[in-house]
Protein backbone atom coordinates (compact mmCIF):
# COMPACT_ATOMS: atom_id res chain seq x y z
CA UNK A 1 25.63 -52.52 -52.44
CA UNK A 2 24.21 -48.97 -53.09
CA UNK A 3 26.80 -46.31 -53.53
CA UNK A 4 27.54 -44.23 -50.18
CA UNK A 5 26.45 -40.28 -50.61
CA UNK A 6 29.40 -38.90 -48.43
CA UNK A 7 28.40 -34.90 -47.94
CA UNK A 8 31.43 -32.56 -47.79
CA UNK A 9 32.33 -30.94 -44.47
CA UNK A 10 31.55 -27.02 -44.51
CA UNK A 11 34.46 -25.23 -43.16
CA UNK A 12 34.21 -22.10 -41.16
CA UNK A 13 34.86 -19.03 -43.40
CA UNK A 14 36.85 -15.91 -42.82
CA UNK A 15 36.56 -12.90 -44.25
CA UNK A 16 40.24 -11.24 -45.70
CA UNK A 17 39.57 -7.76 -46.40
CA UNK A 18 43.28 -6.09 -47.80
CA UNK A 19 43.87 -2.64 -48.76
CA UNK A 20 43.34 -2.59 -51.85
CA UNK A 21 46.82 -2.51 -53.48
CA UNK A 22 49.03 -5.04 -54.52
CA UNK A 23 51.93 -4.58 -51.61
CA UNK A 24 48.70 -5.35 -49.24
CA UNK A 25 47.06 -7.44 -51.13
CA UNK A 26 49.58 -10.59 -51.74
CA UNK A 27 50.06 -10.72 -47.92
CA UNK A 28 46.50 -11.15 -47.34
CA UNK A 29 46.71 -14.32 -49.70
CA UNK A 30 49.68 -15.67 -48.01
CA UNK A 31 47.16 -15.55 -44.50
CA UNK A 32 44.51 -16.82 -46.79
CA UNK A 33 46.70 -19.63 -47.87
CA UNK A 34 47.96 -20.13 -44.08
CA UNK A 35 43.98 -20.27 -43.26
CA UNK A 36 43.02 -22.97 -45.63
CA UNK A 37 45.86 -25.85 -43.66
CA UNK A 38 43.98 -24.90 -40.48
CA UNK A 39 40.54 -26.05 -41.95
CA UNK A 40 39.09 -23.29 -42.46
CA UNK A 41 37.34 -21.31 -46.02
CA UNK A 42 39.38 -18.02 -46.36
CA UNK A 43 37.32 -14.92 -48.03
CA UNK A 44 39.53 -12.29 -49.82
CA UNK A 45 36.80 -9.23 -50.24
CA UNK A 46 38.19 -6.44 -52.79
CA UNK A 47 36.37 -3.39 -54.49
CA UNK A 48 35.15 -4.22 -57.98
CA UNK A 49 37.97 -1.95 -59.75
CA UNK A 50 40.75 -4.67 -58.91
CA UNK A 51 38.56 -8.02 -58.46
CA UNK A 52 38.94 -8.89 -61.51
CA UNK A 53 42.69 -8.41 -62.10
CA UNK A 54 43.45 -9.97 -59.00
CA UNK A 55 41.45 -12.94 -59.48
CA UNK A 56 42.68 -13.79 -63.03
CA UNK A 57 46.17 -14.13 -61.44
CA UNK A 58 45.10 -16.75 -59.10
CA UNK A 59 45.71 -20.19 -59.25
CA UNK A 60 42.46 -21.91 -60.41
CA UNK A 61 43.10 -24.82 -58.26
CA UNK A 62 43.76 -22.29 -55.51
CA UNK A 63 40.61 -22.80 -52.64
CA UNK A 64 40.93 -19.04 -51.72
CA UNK A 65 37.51 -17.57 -52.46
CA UNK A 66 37.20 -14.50 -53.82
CA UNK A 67 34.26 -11.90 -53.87
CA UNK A 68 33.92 -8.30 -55.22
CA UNK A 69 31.87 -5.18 -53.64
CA UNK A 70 31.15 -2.03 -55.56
CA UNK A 71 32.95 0.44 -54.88
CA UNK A 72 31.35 3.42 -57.17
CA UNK A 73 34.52 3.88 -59.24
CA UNK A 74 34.64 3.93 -62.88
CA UNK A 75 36.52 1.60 -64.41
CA UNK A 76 39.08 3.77 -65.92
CA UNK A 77 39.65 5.55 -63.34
CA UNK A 78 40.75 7.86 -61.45
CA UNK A 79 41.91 5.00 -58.55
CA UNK A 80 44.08 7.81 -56.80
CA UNK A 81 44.57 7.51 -53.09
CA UNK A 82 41.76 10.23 -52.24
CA UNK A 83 39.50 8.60 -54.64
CA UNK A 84 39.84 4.93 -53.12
CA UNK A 85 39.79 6.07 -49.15
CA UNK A 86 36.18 7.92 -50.47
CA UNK A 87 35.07 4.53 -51.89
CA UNK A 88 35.90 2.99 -48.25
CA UNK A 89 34.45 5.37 -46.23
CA UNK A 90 30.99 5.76 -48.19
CA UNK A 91 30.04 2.91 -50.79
CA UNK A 92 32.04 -0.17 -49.70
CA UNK A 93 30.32 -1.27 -46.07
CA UNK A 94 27.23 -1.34 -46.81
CA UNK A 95 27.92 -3.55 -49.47
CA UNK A 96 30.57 -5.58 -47.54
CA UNK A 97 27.65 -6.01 -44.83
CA UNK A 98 25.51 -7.39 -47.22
CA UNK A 99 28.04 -9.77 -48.39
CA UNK A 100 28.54 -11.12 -45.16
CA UNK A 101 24.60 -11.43 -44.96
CA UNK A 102 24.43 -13.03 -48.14
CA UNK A 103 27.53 -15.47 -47.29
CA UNK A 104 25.74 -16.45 -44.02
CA UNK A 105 22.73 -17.36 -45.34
CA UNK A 106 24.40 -19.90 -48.00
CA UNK A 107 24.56 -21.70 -44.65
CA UNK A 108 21.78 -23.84 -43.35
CA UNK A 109 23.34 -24.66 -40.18
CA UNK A 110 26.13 -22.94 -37.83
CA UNK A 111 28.63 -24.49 -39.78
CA UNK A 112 30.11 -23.23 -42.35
CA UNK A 113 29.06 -19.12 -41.49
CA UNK A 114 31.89 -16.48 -40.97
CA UNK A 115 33.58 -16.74 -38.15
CA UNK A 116 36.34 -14.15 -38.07
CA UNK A 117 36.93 -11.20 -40.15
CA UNK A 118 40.88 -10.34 -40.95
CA UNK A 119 41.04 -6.49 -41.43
CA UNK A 120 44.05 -4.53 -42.91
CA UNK A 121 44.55 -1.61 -40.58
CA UNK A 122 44.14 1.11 -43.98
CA UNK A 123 41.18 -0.56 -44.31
CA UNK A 124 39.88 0.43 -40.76
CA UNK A 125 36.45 1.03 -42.42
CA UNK A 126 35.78 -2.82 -41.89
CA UNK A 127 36.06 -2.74 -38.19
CA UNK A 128 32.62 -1.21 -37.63
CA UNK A 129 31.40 -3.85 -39.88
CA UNK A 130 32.28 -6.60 -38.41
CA UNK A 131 31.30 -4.86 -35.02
CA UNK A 132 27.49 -4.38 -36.87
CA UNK A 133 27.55 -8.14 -37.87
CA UNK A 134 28.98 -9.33 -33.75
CA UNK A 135 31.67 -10.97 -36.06
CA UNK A 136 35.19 -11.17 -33.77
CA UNK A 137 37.89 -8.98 -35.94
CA UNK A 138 41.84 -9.21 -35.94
CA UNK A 139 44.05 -6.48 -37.73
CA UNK A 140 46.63 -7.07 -40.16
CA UNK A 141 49.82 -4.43 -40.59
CA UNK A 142 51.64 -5.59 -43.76
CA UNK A 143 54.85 -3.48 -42.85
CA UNK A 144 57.28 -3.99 -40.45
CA UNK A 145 56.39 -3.48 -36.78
CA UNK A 146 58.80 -0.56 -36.22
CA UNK A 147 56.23 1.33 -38.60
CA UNK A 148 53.23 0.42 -36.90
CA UNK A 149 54.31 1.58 -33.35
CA UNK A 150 55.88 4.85 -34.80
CA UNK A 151 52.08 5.47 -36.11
CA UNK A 152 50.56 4.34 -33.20
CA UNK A 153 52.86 6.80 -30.92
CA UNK A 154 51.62 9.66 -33.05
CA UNK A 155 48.76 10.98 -30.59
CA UNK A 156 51.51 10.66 -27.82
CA UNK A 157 53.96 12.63 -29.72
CA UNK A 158 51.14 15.30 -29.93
CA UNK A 159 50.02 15.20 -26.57
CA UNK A 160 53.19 15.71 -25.43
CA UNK A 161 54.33 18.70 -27.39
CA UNK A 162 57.04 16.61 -29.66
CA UNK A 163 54.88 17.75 -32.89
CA UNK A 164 51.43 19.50 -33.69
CA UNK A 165 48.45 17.97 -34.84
CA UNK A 166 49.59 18.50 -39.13
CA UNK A 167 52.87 16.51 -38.40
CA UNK A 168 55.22 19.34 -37.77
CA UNK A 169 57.92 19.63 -35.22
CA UNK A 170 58.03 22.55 -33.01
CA UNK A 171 60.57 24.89 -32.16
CA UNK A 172 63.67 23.54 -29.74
CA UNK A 173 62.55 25.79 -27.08
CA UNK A 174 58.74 24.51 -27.27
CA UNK A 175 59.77 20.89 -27.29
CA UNK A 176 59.39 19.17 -23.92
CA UNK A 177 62.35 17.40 -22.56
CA UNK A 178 62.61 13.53 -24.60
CA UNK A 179 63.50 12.70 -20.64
CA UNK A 180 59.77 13.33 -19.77
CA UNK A 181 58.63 11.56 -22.82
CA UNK A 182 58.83 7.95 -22.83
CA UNK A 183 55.85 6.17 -25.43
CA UNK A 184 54.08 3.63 -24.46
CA UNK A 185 51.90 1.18 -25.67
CA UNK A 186 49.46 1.20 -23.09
CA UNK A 187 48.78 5.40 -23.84
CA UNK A 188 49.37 5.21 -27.78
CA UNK A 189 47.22 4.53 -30.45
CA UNK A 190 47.54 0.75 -30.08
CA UNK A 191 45.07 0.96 -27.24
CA UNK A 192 42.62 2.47 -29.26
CA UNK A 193 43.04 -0.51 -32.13
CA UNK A 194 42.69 -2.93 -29.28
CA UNK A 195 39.46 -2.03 -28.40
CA UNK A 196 37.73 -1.84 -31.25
CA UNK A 197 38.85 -5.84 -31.98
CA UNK A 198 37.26 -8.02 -29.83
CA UNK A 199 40.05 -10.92 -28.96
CA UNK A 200 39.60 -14.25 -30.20
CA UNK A 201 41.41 -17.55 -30.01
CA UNK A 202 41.61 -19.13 -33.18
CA UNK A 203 41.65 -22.25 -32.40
CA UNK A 204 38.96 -22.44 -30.92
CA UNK A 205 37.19 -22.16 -34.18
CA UNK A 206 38.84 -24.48 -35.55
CA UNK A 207 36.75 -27.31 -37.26
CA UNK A 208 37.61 -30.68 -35.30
C-alpha cells in the first residue's frame, strides 16, 4: 500500500502585540503559551529593536511565532520612553497592518487567518489596527487590577474637581466633598476601553 499524505491542520492565529519591555513582554508569552493548549497559532509582534533579543531567548522547540515590524529606531539607540511611544504612534501600524495582510494571505482558505488580536493597553496604538483589519481585539493589563481602575478613574477624578487635568490636587477648599464622589466603572475610562474592543467569545474560535 501507498503511503498516506496526512496534511497538517492550520490553526487559527492570534496576534500578541506587548509593550515592548520585558515586565510586558514575558506575560504576553505566558498568554501565548496558554493560546497554543487551546489549538490555536499565537503571534507575538515586537518592534525590530528587541525582536531579536527576545527571540534568541526562546525555546526553539517553543510553537510561539514570532515576527518583527520596523520601528525607525537605530539600533543603538536611544530606546527611551519618548522615543519608543513616537515609534508606536507613527512607524509601527502601518507596518503591523501589513503584517496582518501578509499573514492572511499565507492562508488559502478561512482557516488558519487571524482571528483575534491580544493588545497590551500601552500599546493602545494597535486597537485602531485591528479595528482597520475588522479583526475582534481584547486588552491585556500586565499589573494588578487595583492599578488599572485607579487609571481608568482618572477622567472622573478630573471631572469632578479631585485633581486638574496635569495630575495635581487642588486646594482643600476647591475639592468637592469625597461624599459626592463615588467612581464608577460605568463613567470612567473603562467605558471608553470597552468600546473600542469589540467582544468576542473565544471559544467560539476555537478549532474543533
Amino acid at each position: 500500500m501507498g503511503a498516506k499524505c496526512t496534511l497538517k491542520a492550520k490553526k487559527p492565529k492570534i496576534i500578541l502585540v506587548p509593550y515592548p519591555a520585558q515586565g510586558h513582554v514575558t506575560p504576553m508569552l505566558k498568554l501565548g503559551s496558554a493560546l497554543l493548549s487551546h489549538g490555536f497559532e499565537p503571534i507575538v509582534v515586537t518592534p525590530e529593536f528587541i525582536h531579536h533579543r527576545i527571540a534568541a531567548n526562546m525555546d526553539p522547540i517553543d510553537e510561539i511565532r514570532f515576527m518583527s515590524i520596523p520601528d525607525g529606531l537605530e539600533q543603538e539607540g536611544p530606546h527611551d520612553f519618548f522615543a519608543i511611544e513616537k515609534a508606536m504612534e507613527n512607524i509601527m501600524p502601518t507596518h503591523l497592518e501589513g503584517l496582518i495582510h501578509k499573514v492572511d494571505e499565507e492562508e488559502e482558505g478561512e482557516d488558519g487567518r487571524v482571528v483575534c488580536m491580544v493588545i497590551d493597553l500601552l500599546a493602545s496604538w494597535a486597537i485602531e489596527v485591528a479595528n482597520r483589519c475588522r479583526i475582534p481585539a481584547a486588552g491585556f493589563w500586565t499589573a494588578m487590577q487595583a492599578t488599572y481602575r485607579l487609571i481608568a478613574a482618572i477622567p472622573e477624578m478630573v471631572h469632578s474637581g479631585l485633581i486638574s487635568k496635569t495630575g495635581s490636587a487642588y486646594a482643600i477648599n476647591r475639592r468637592p466633598s469625597m461624599a459626592n464622589w463615588n467612581p464608577s466603572c460605568k463613567k470612567s475610562k473603562i467605558q471608553i476601553l470597552d468600546s473600542n474592543f469589540r467582544t468576542f467569545n473565544i471559544s467560539s474560535m476555537a478549532p474543533h
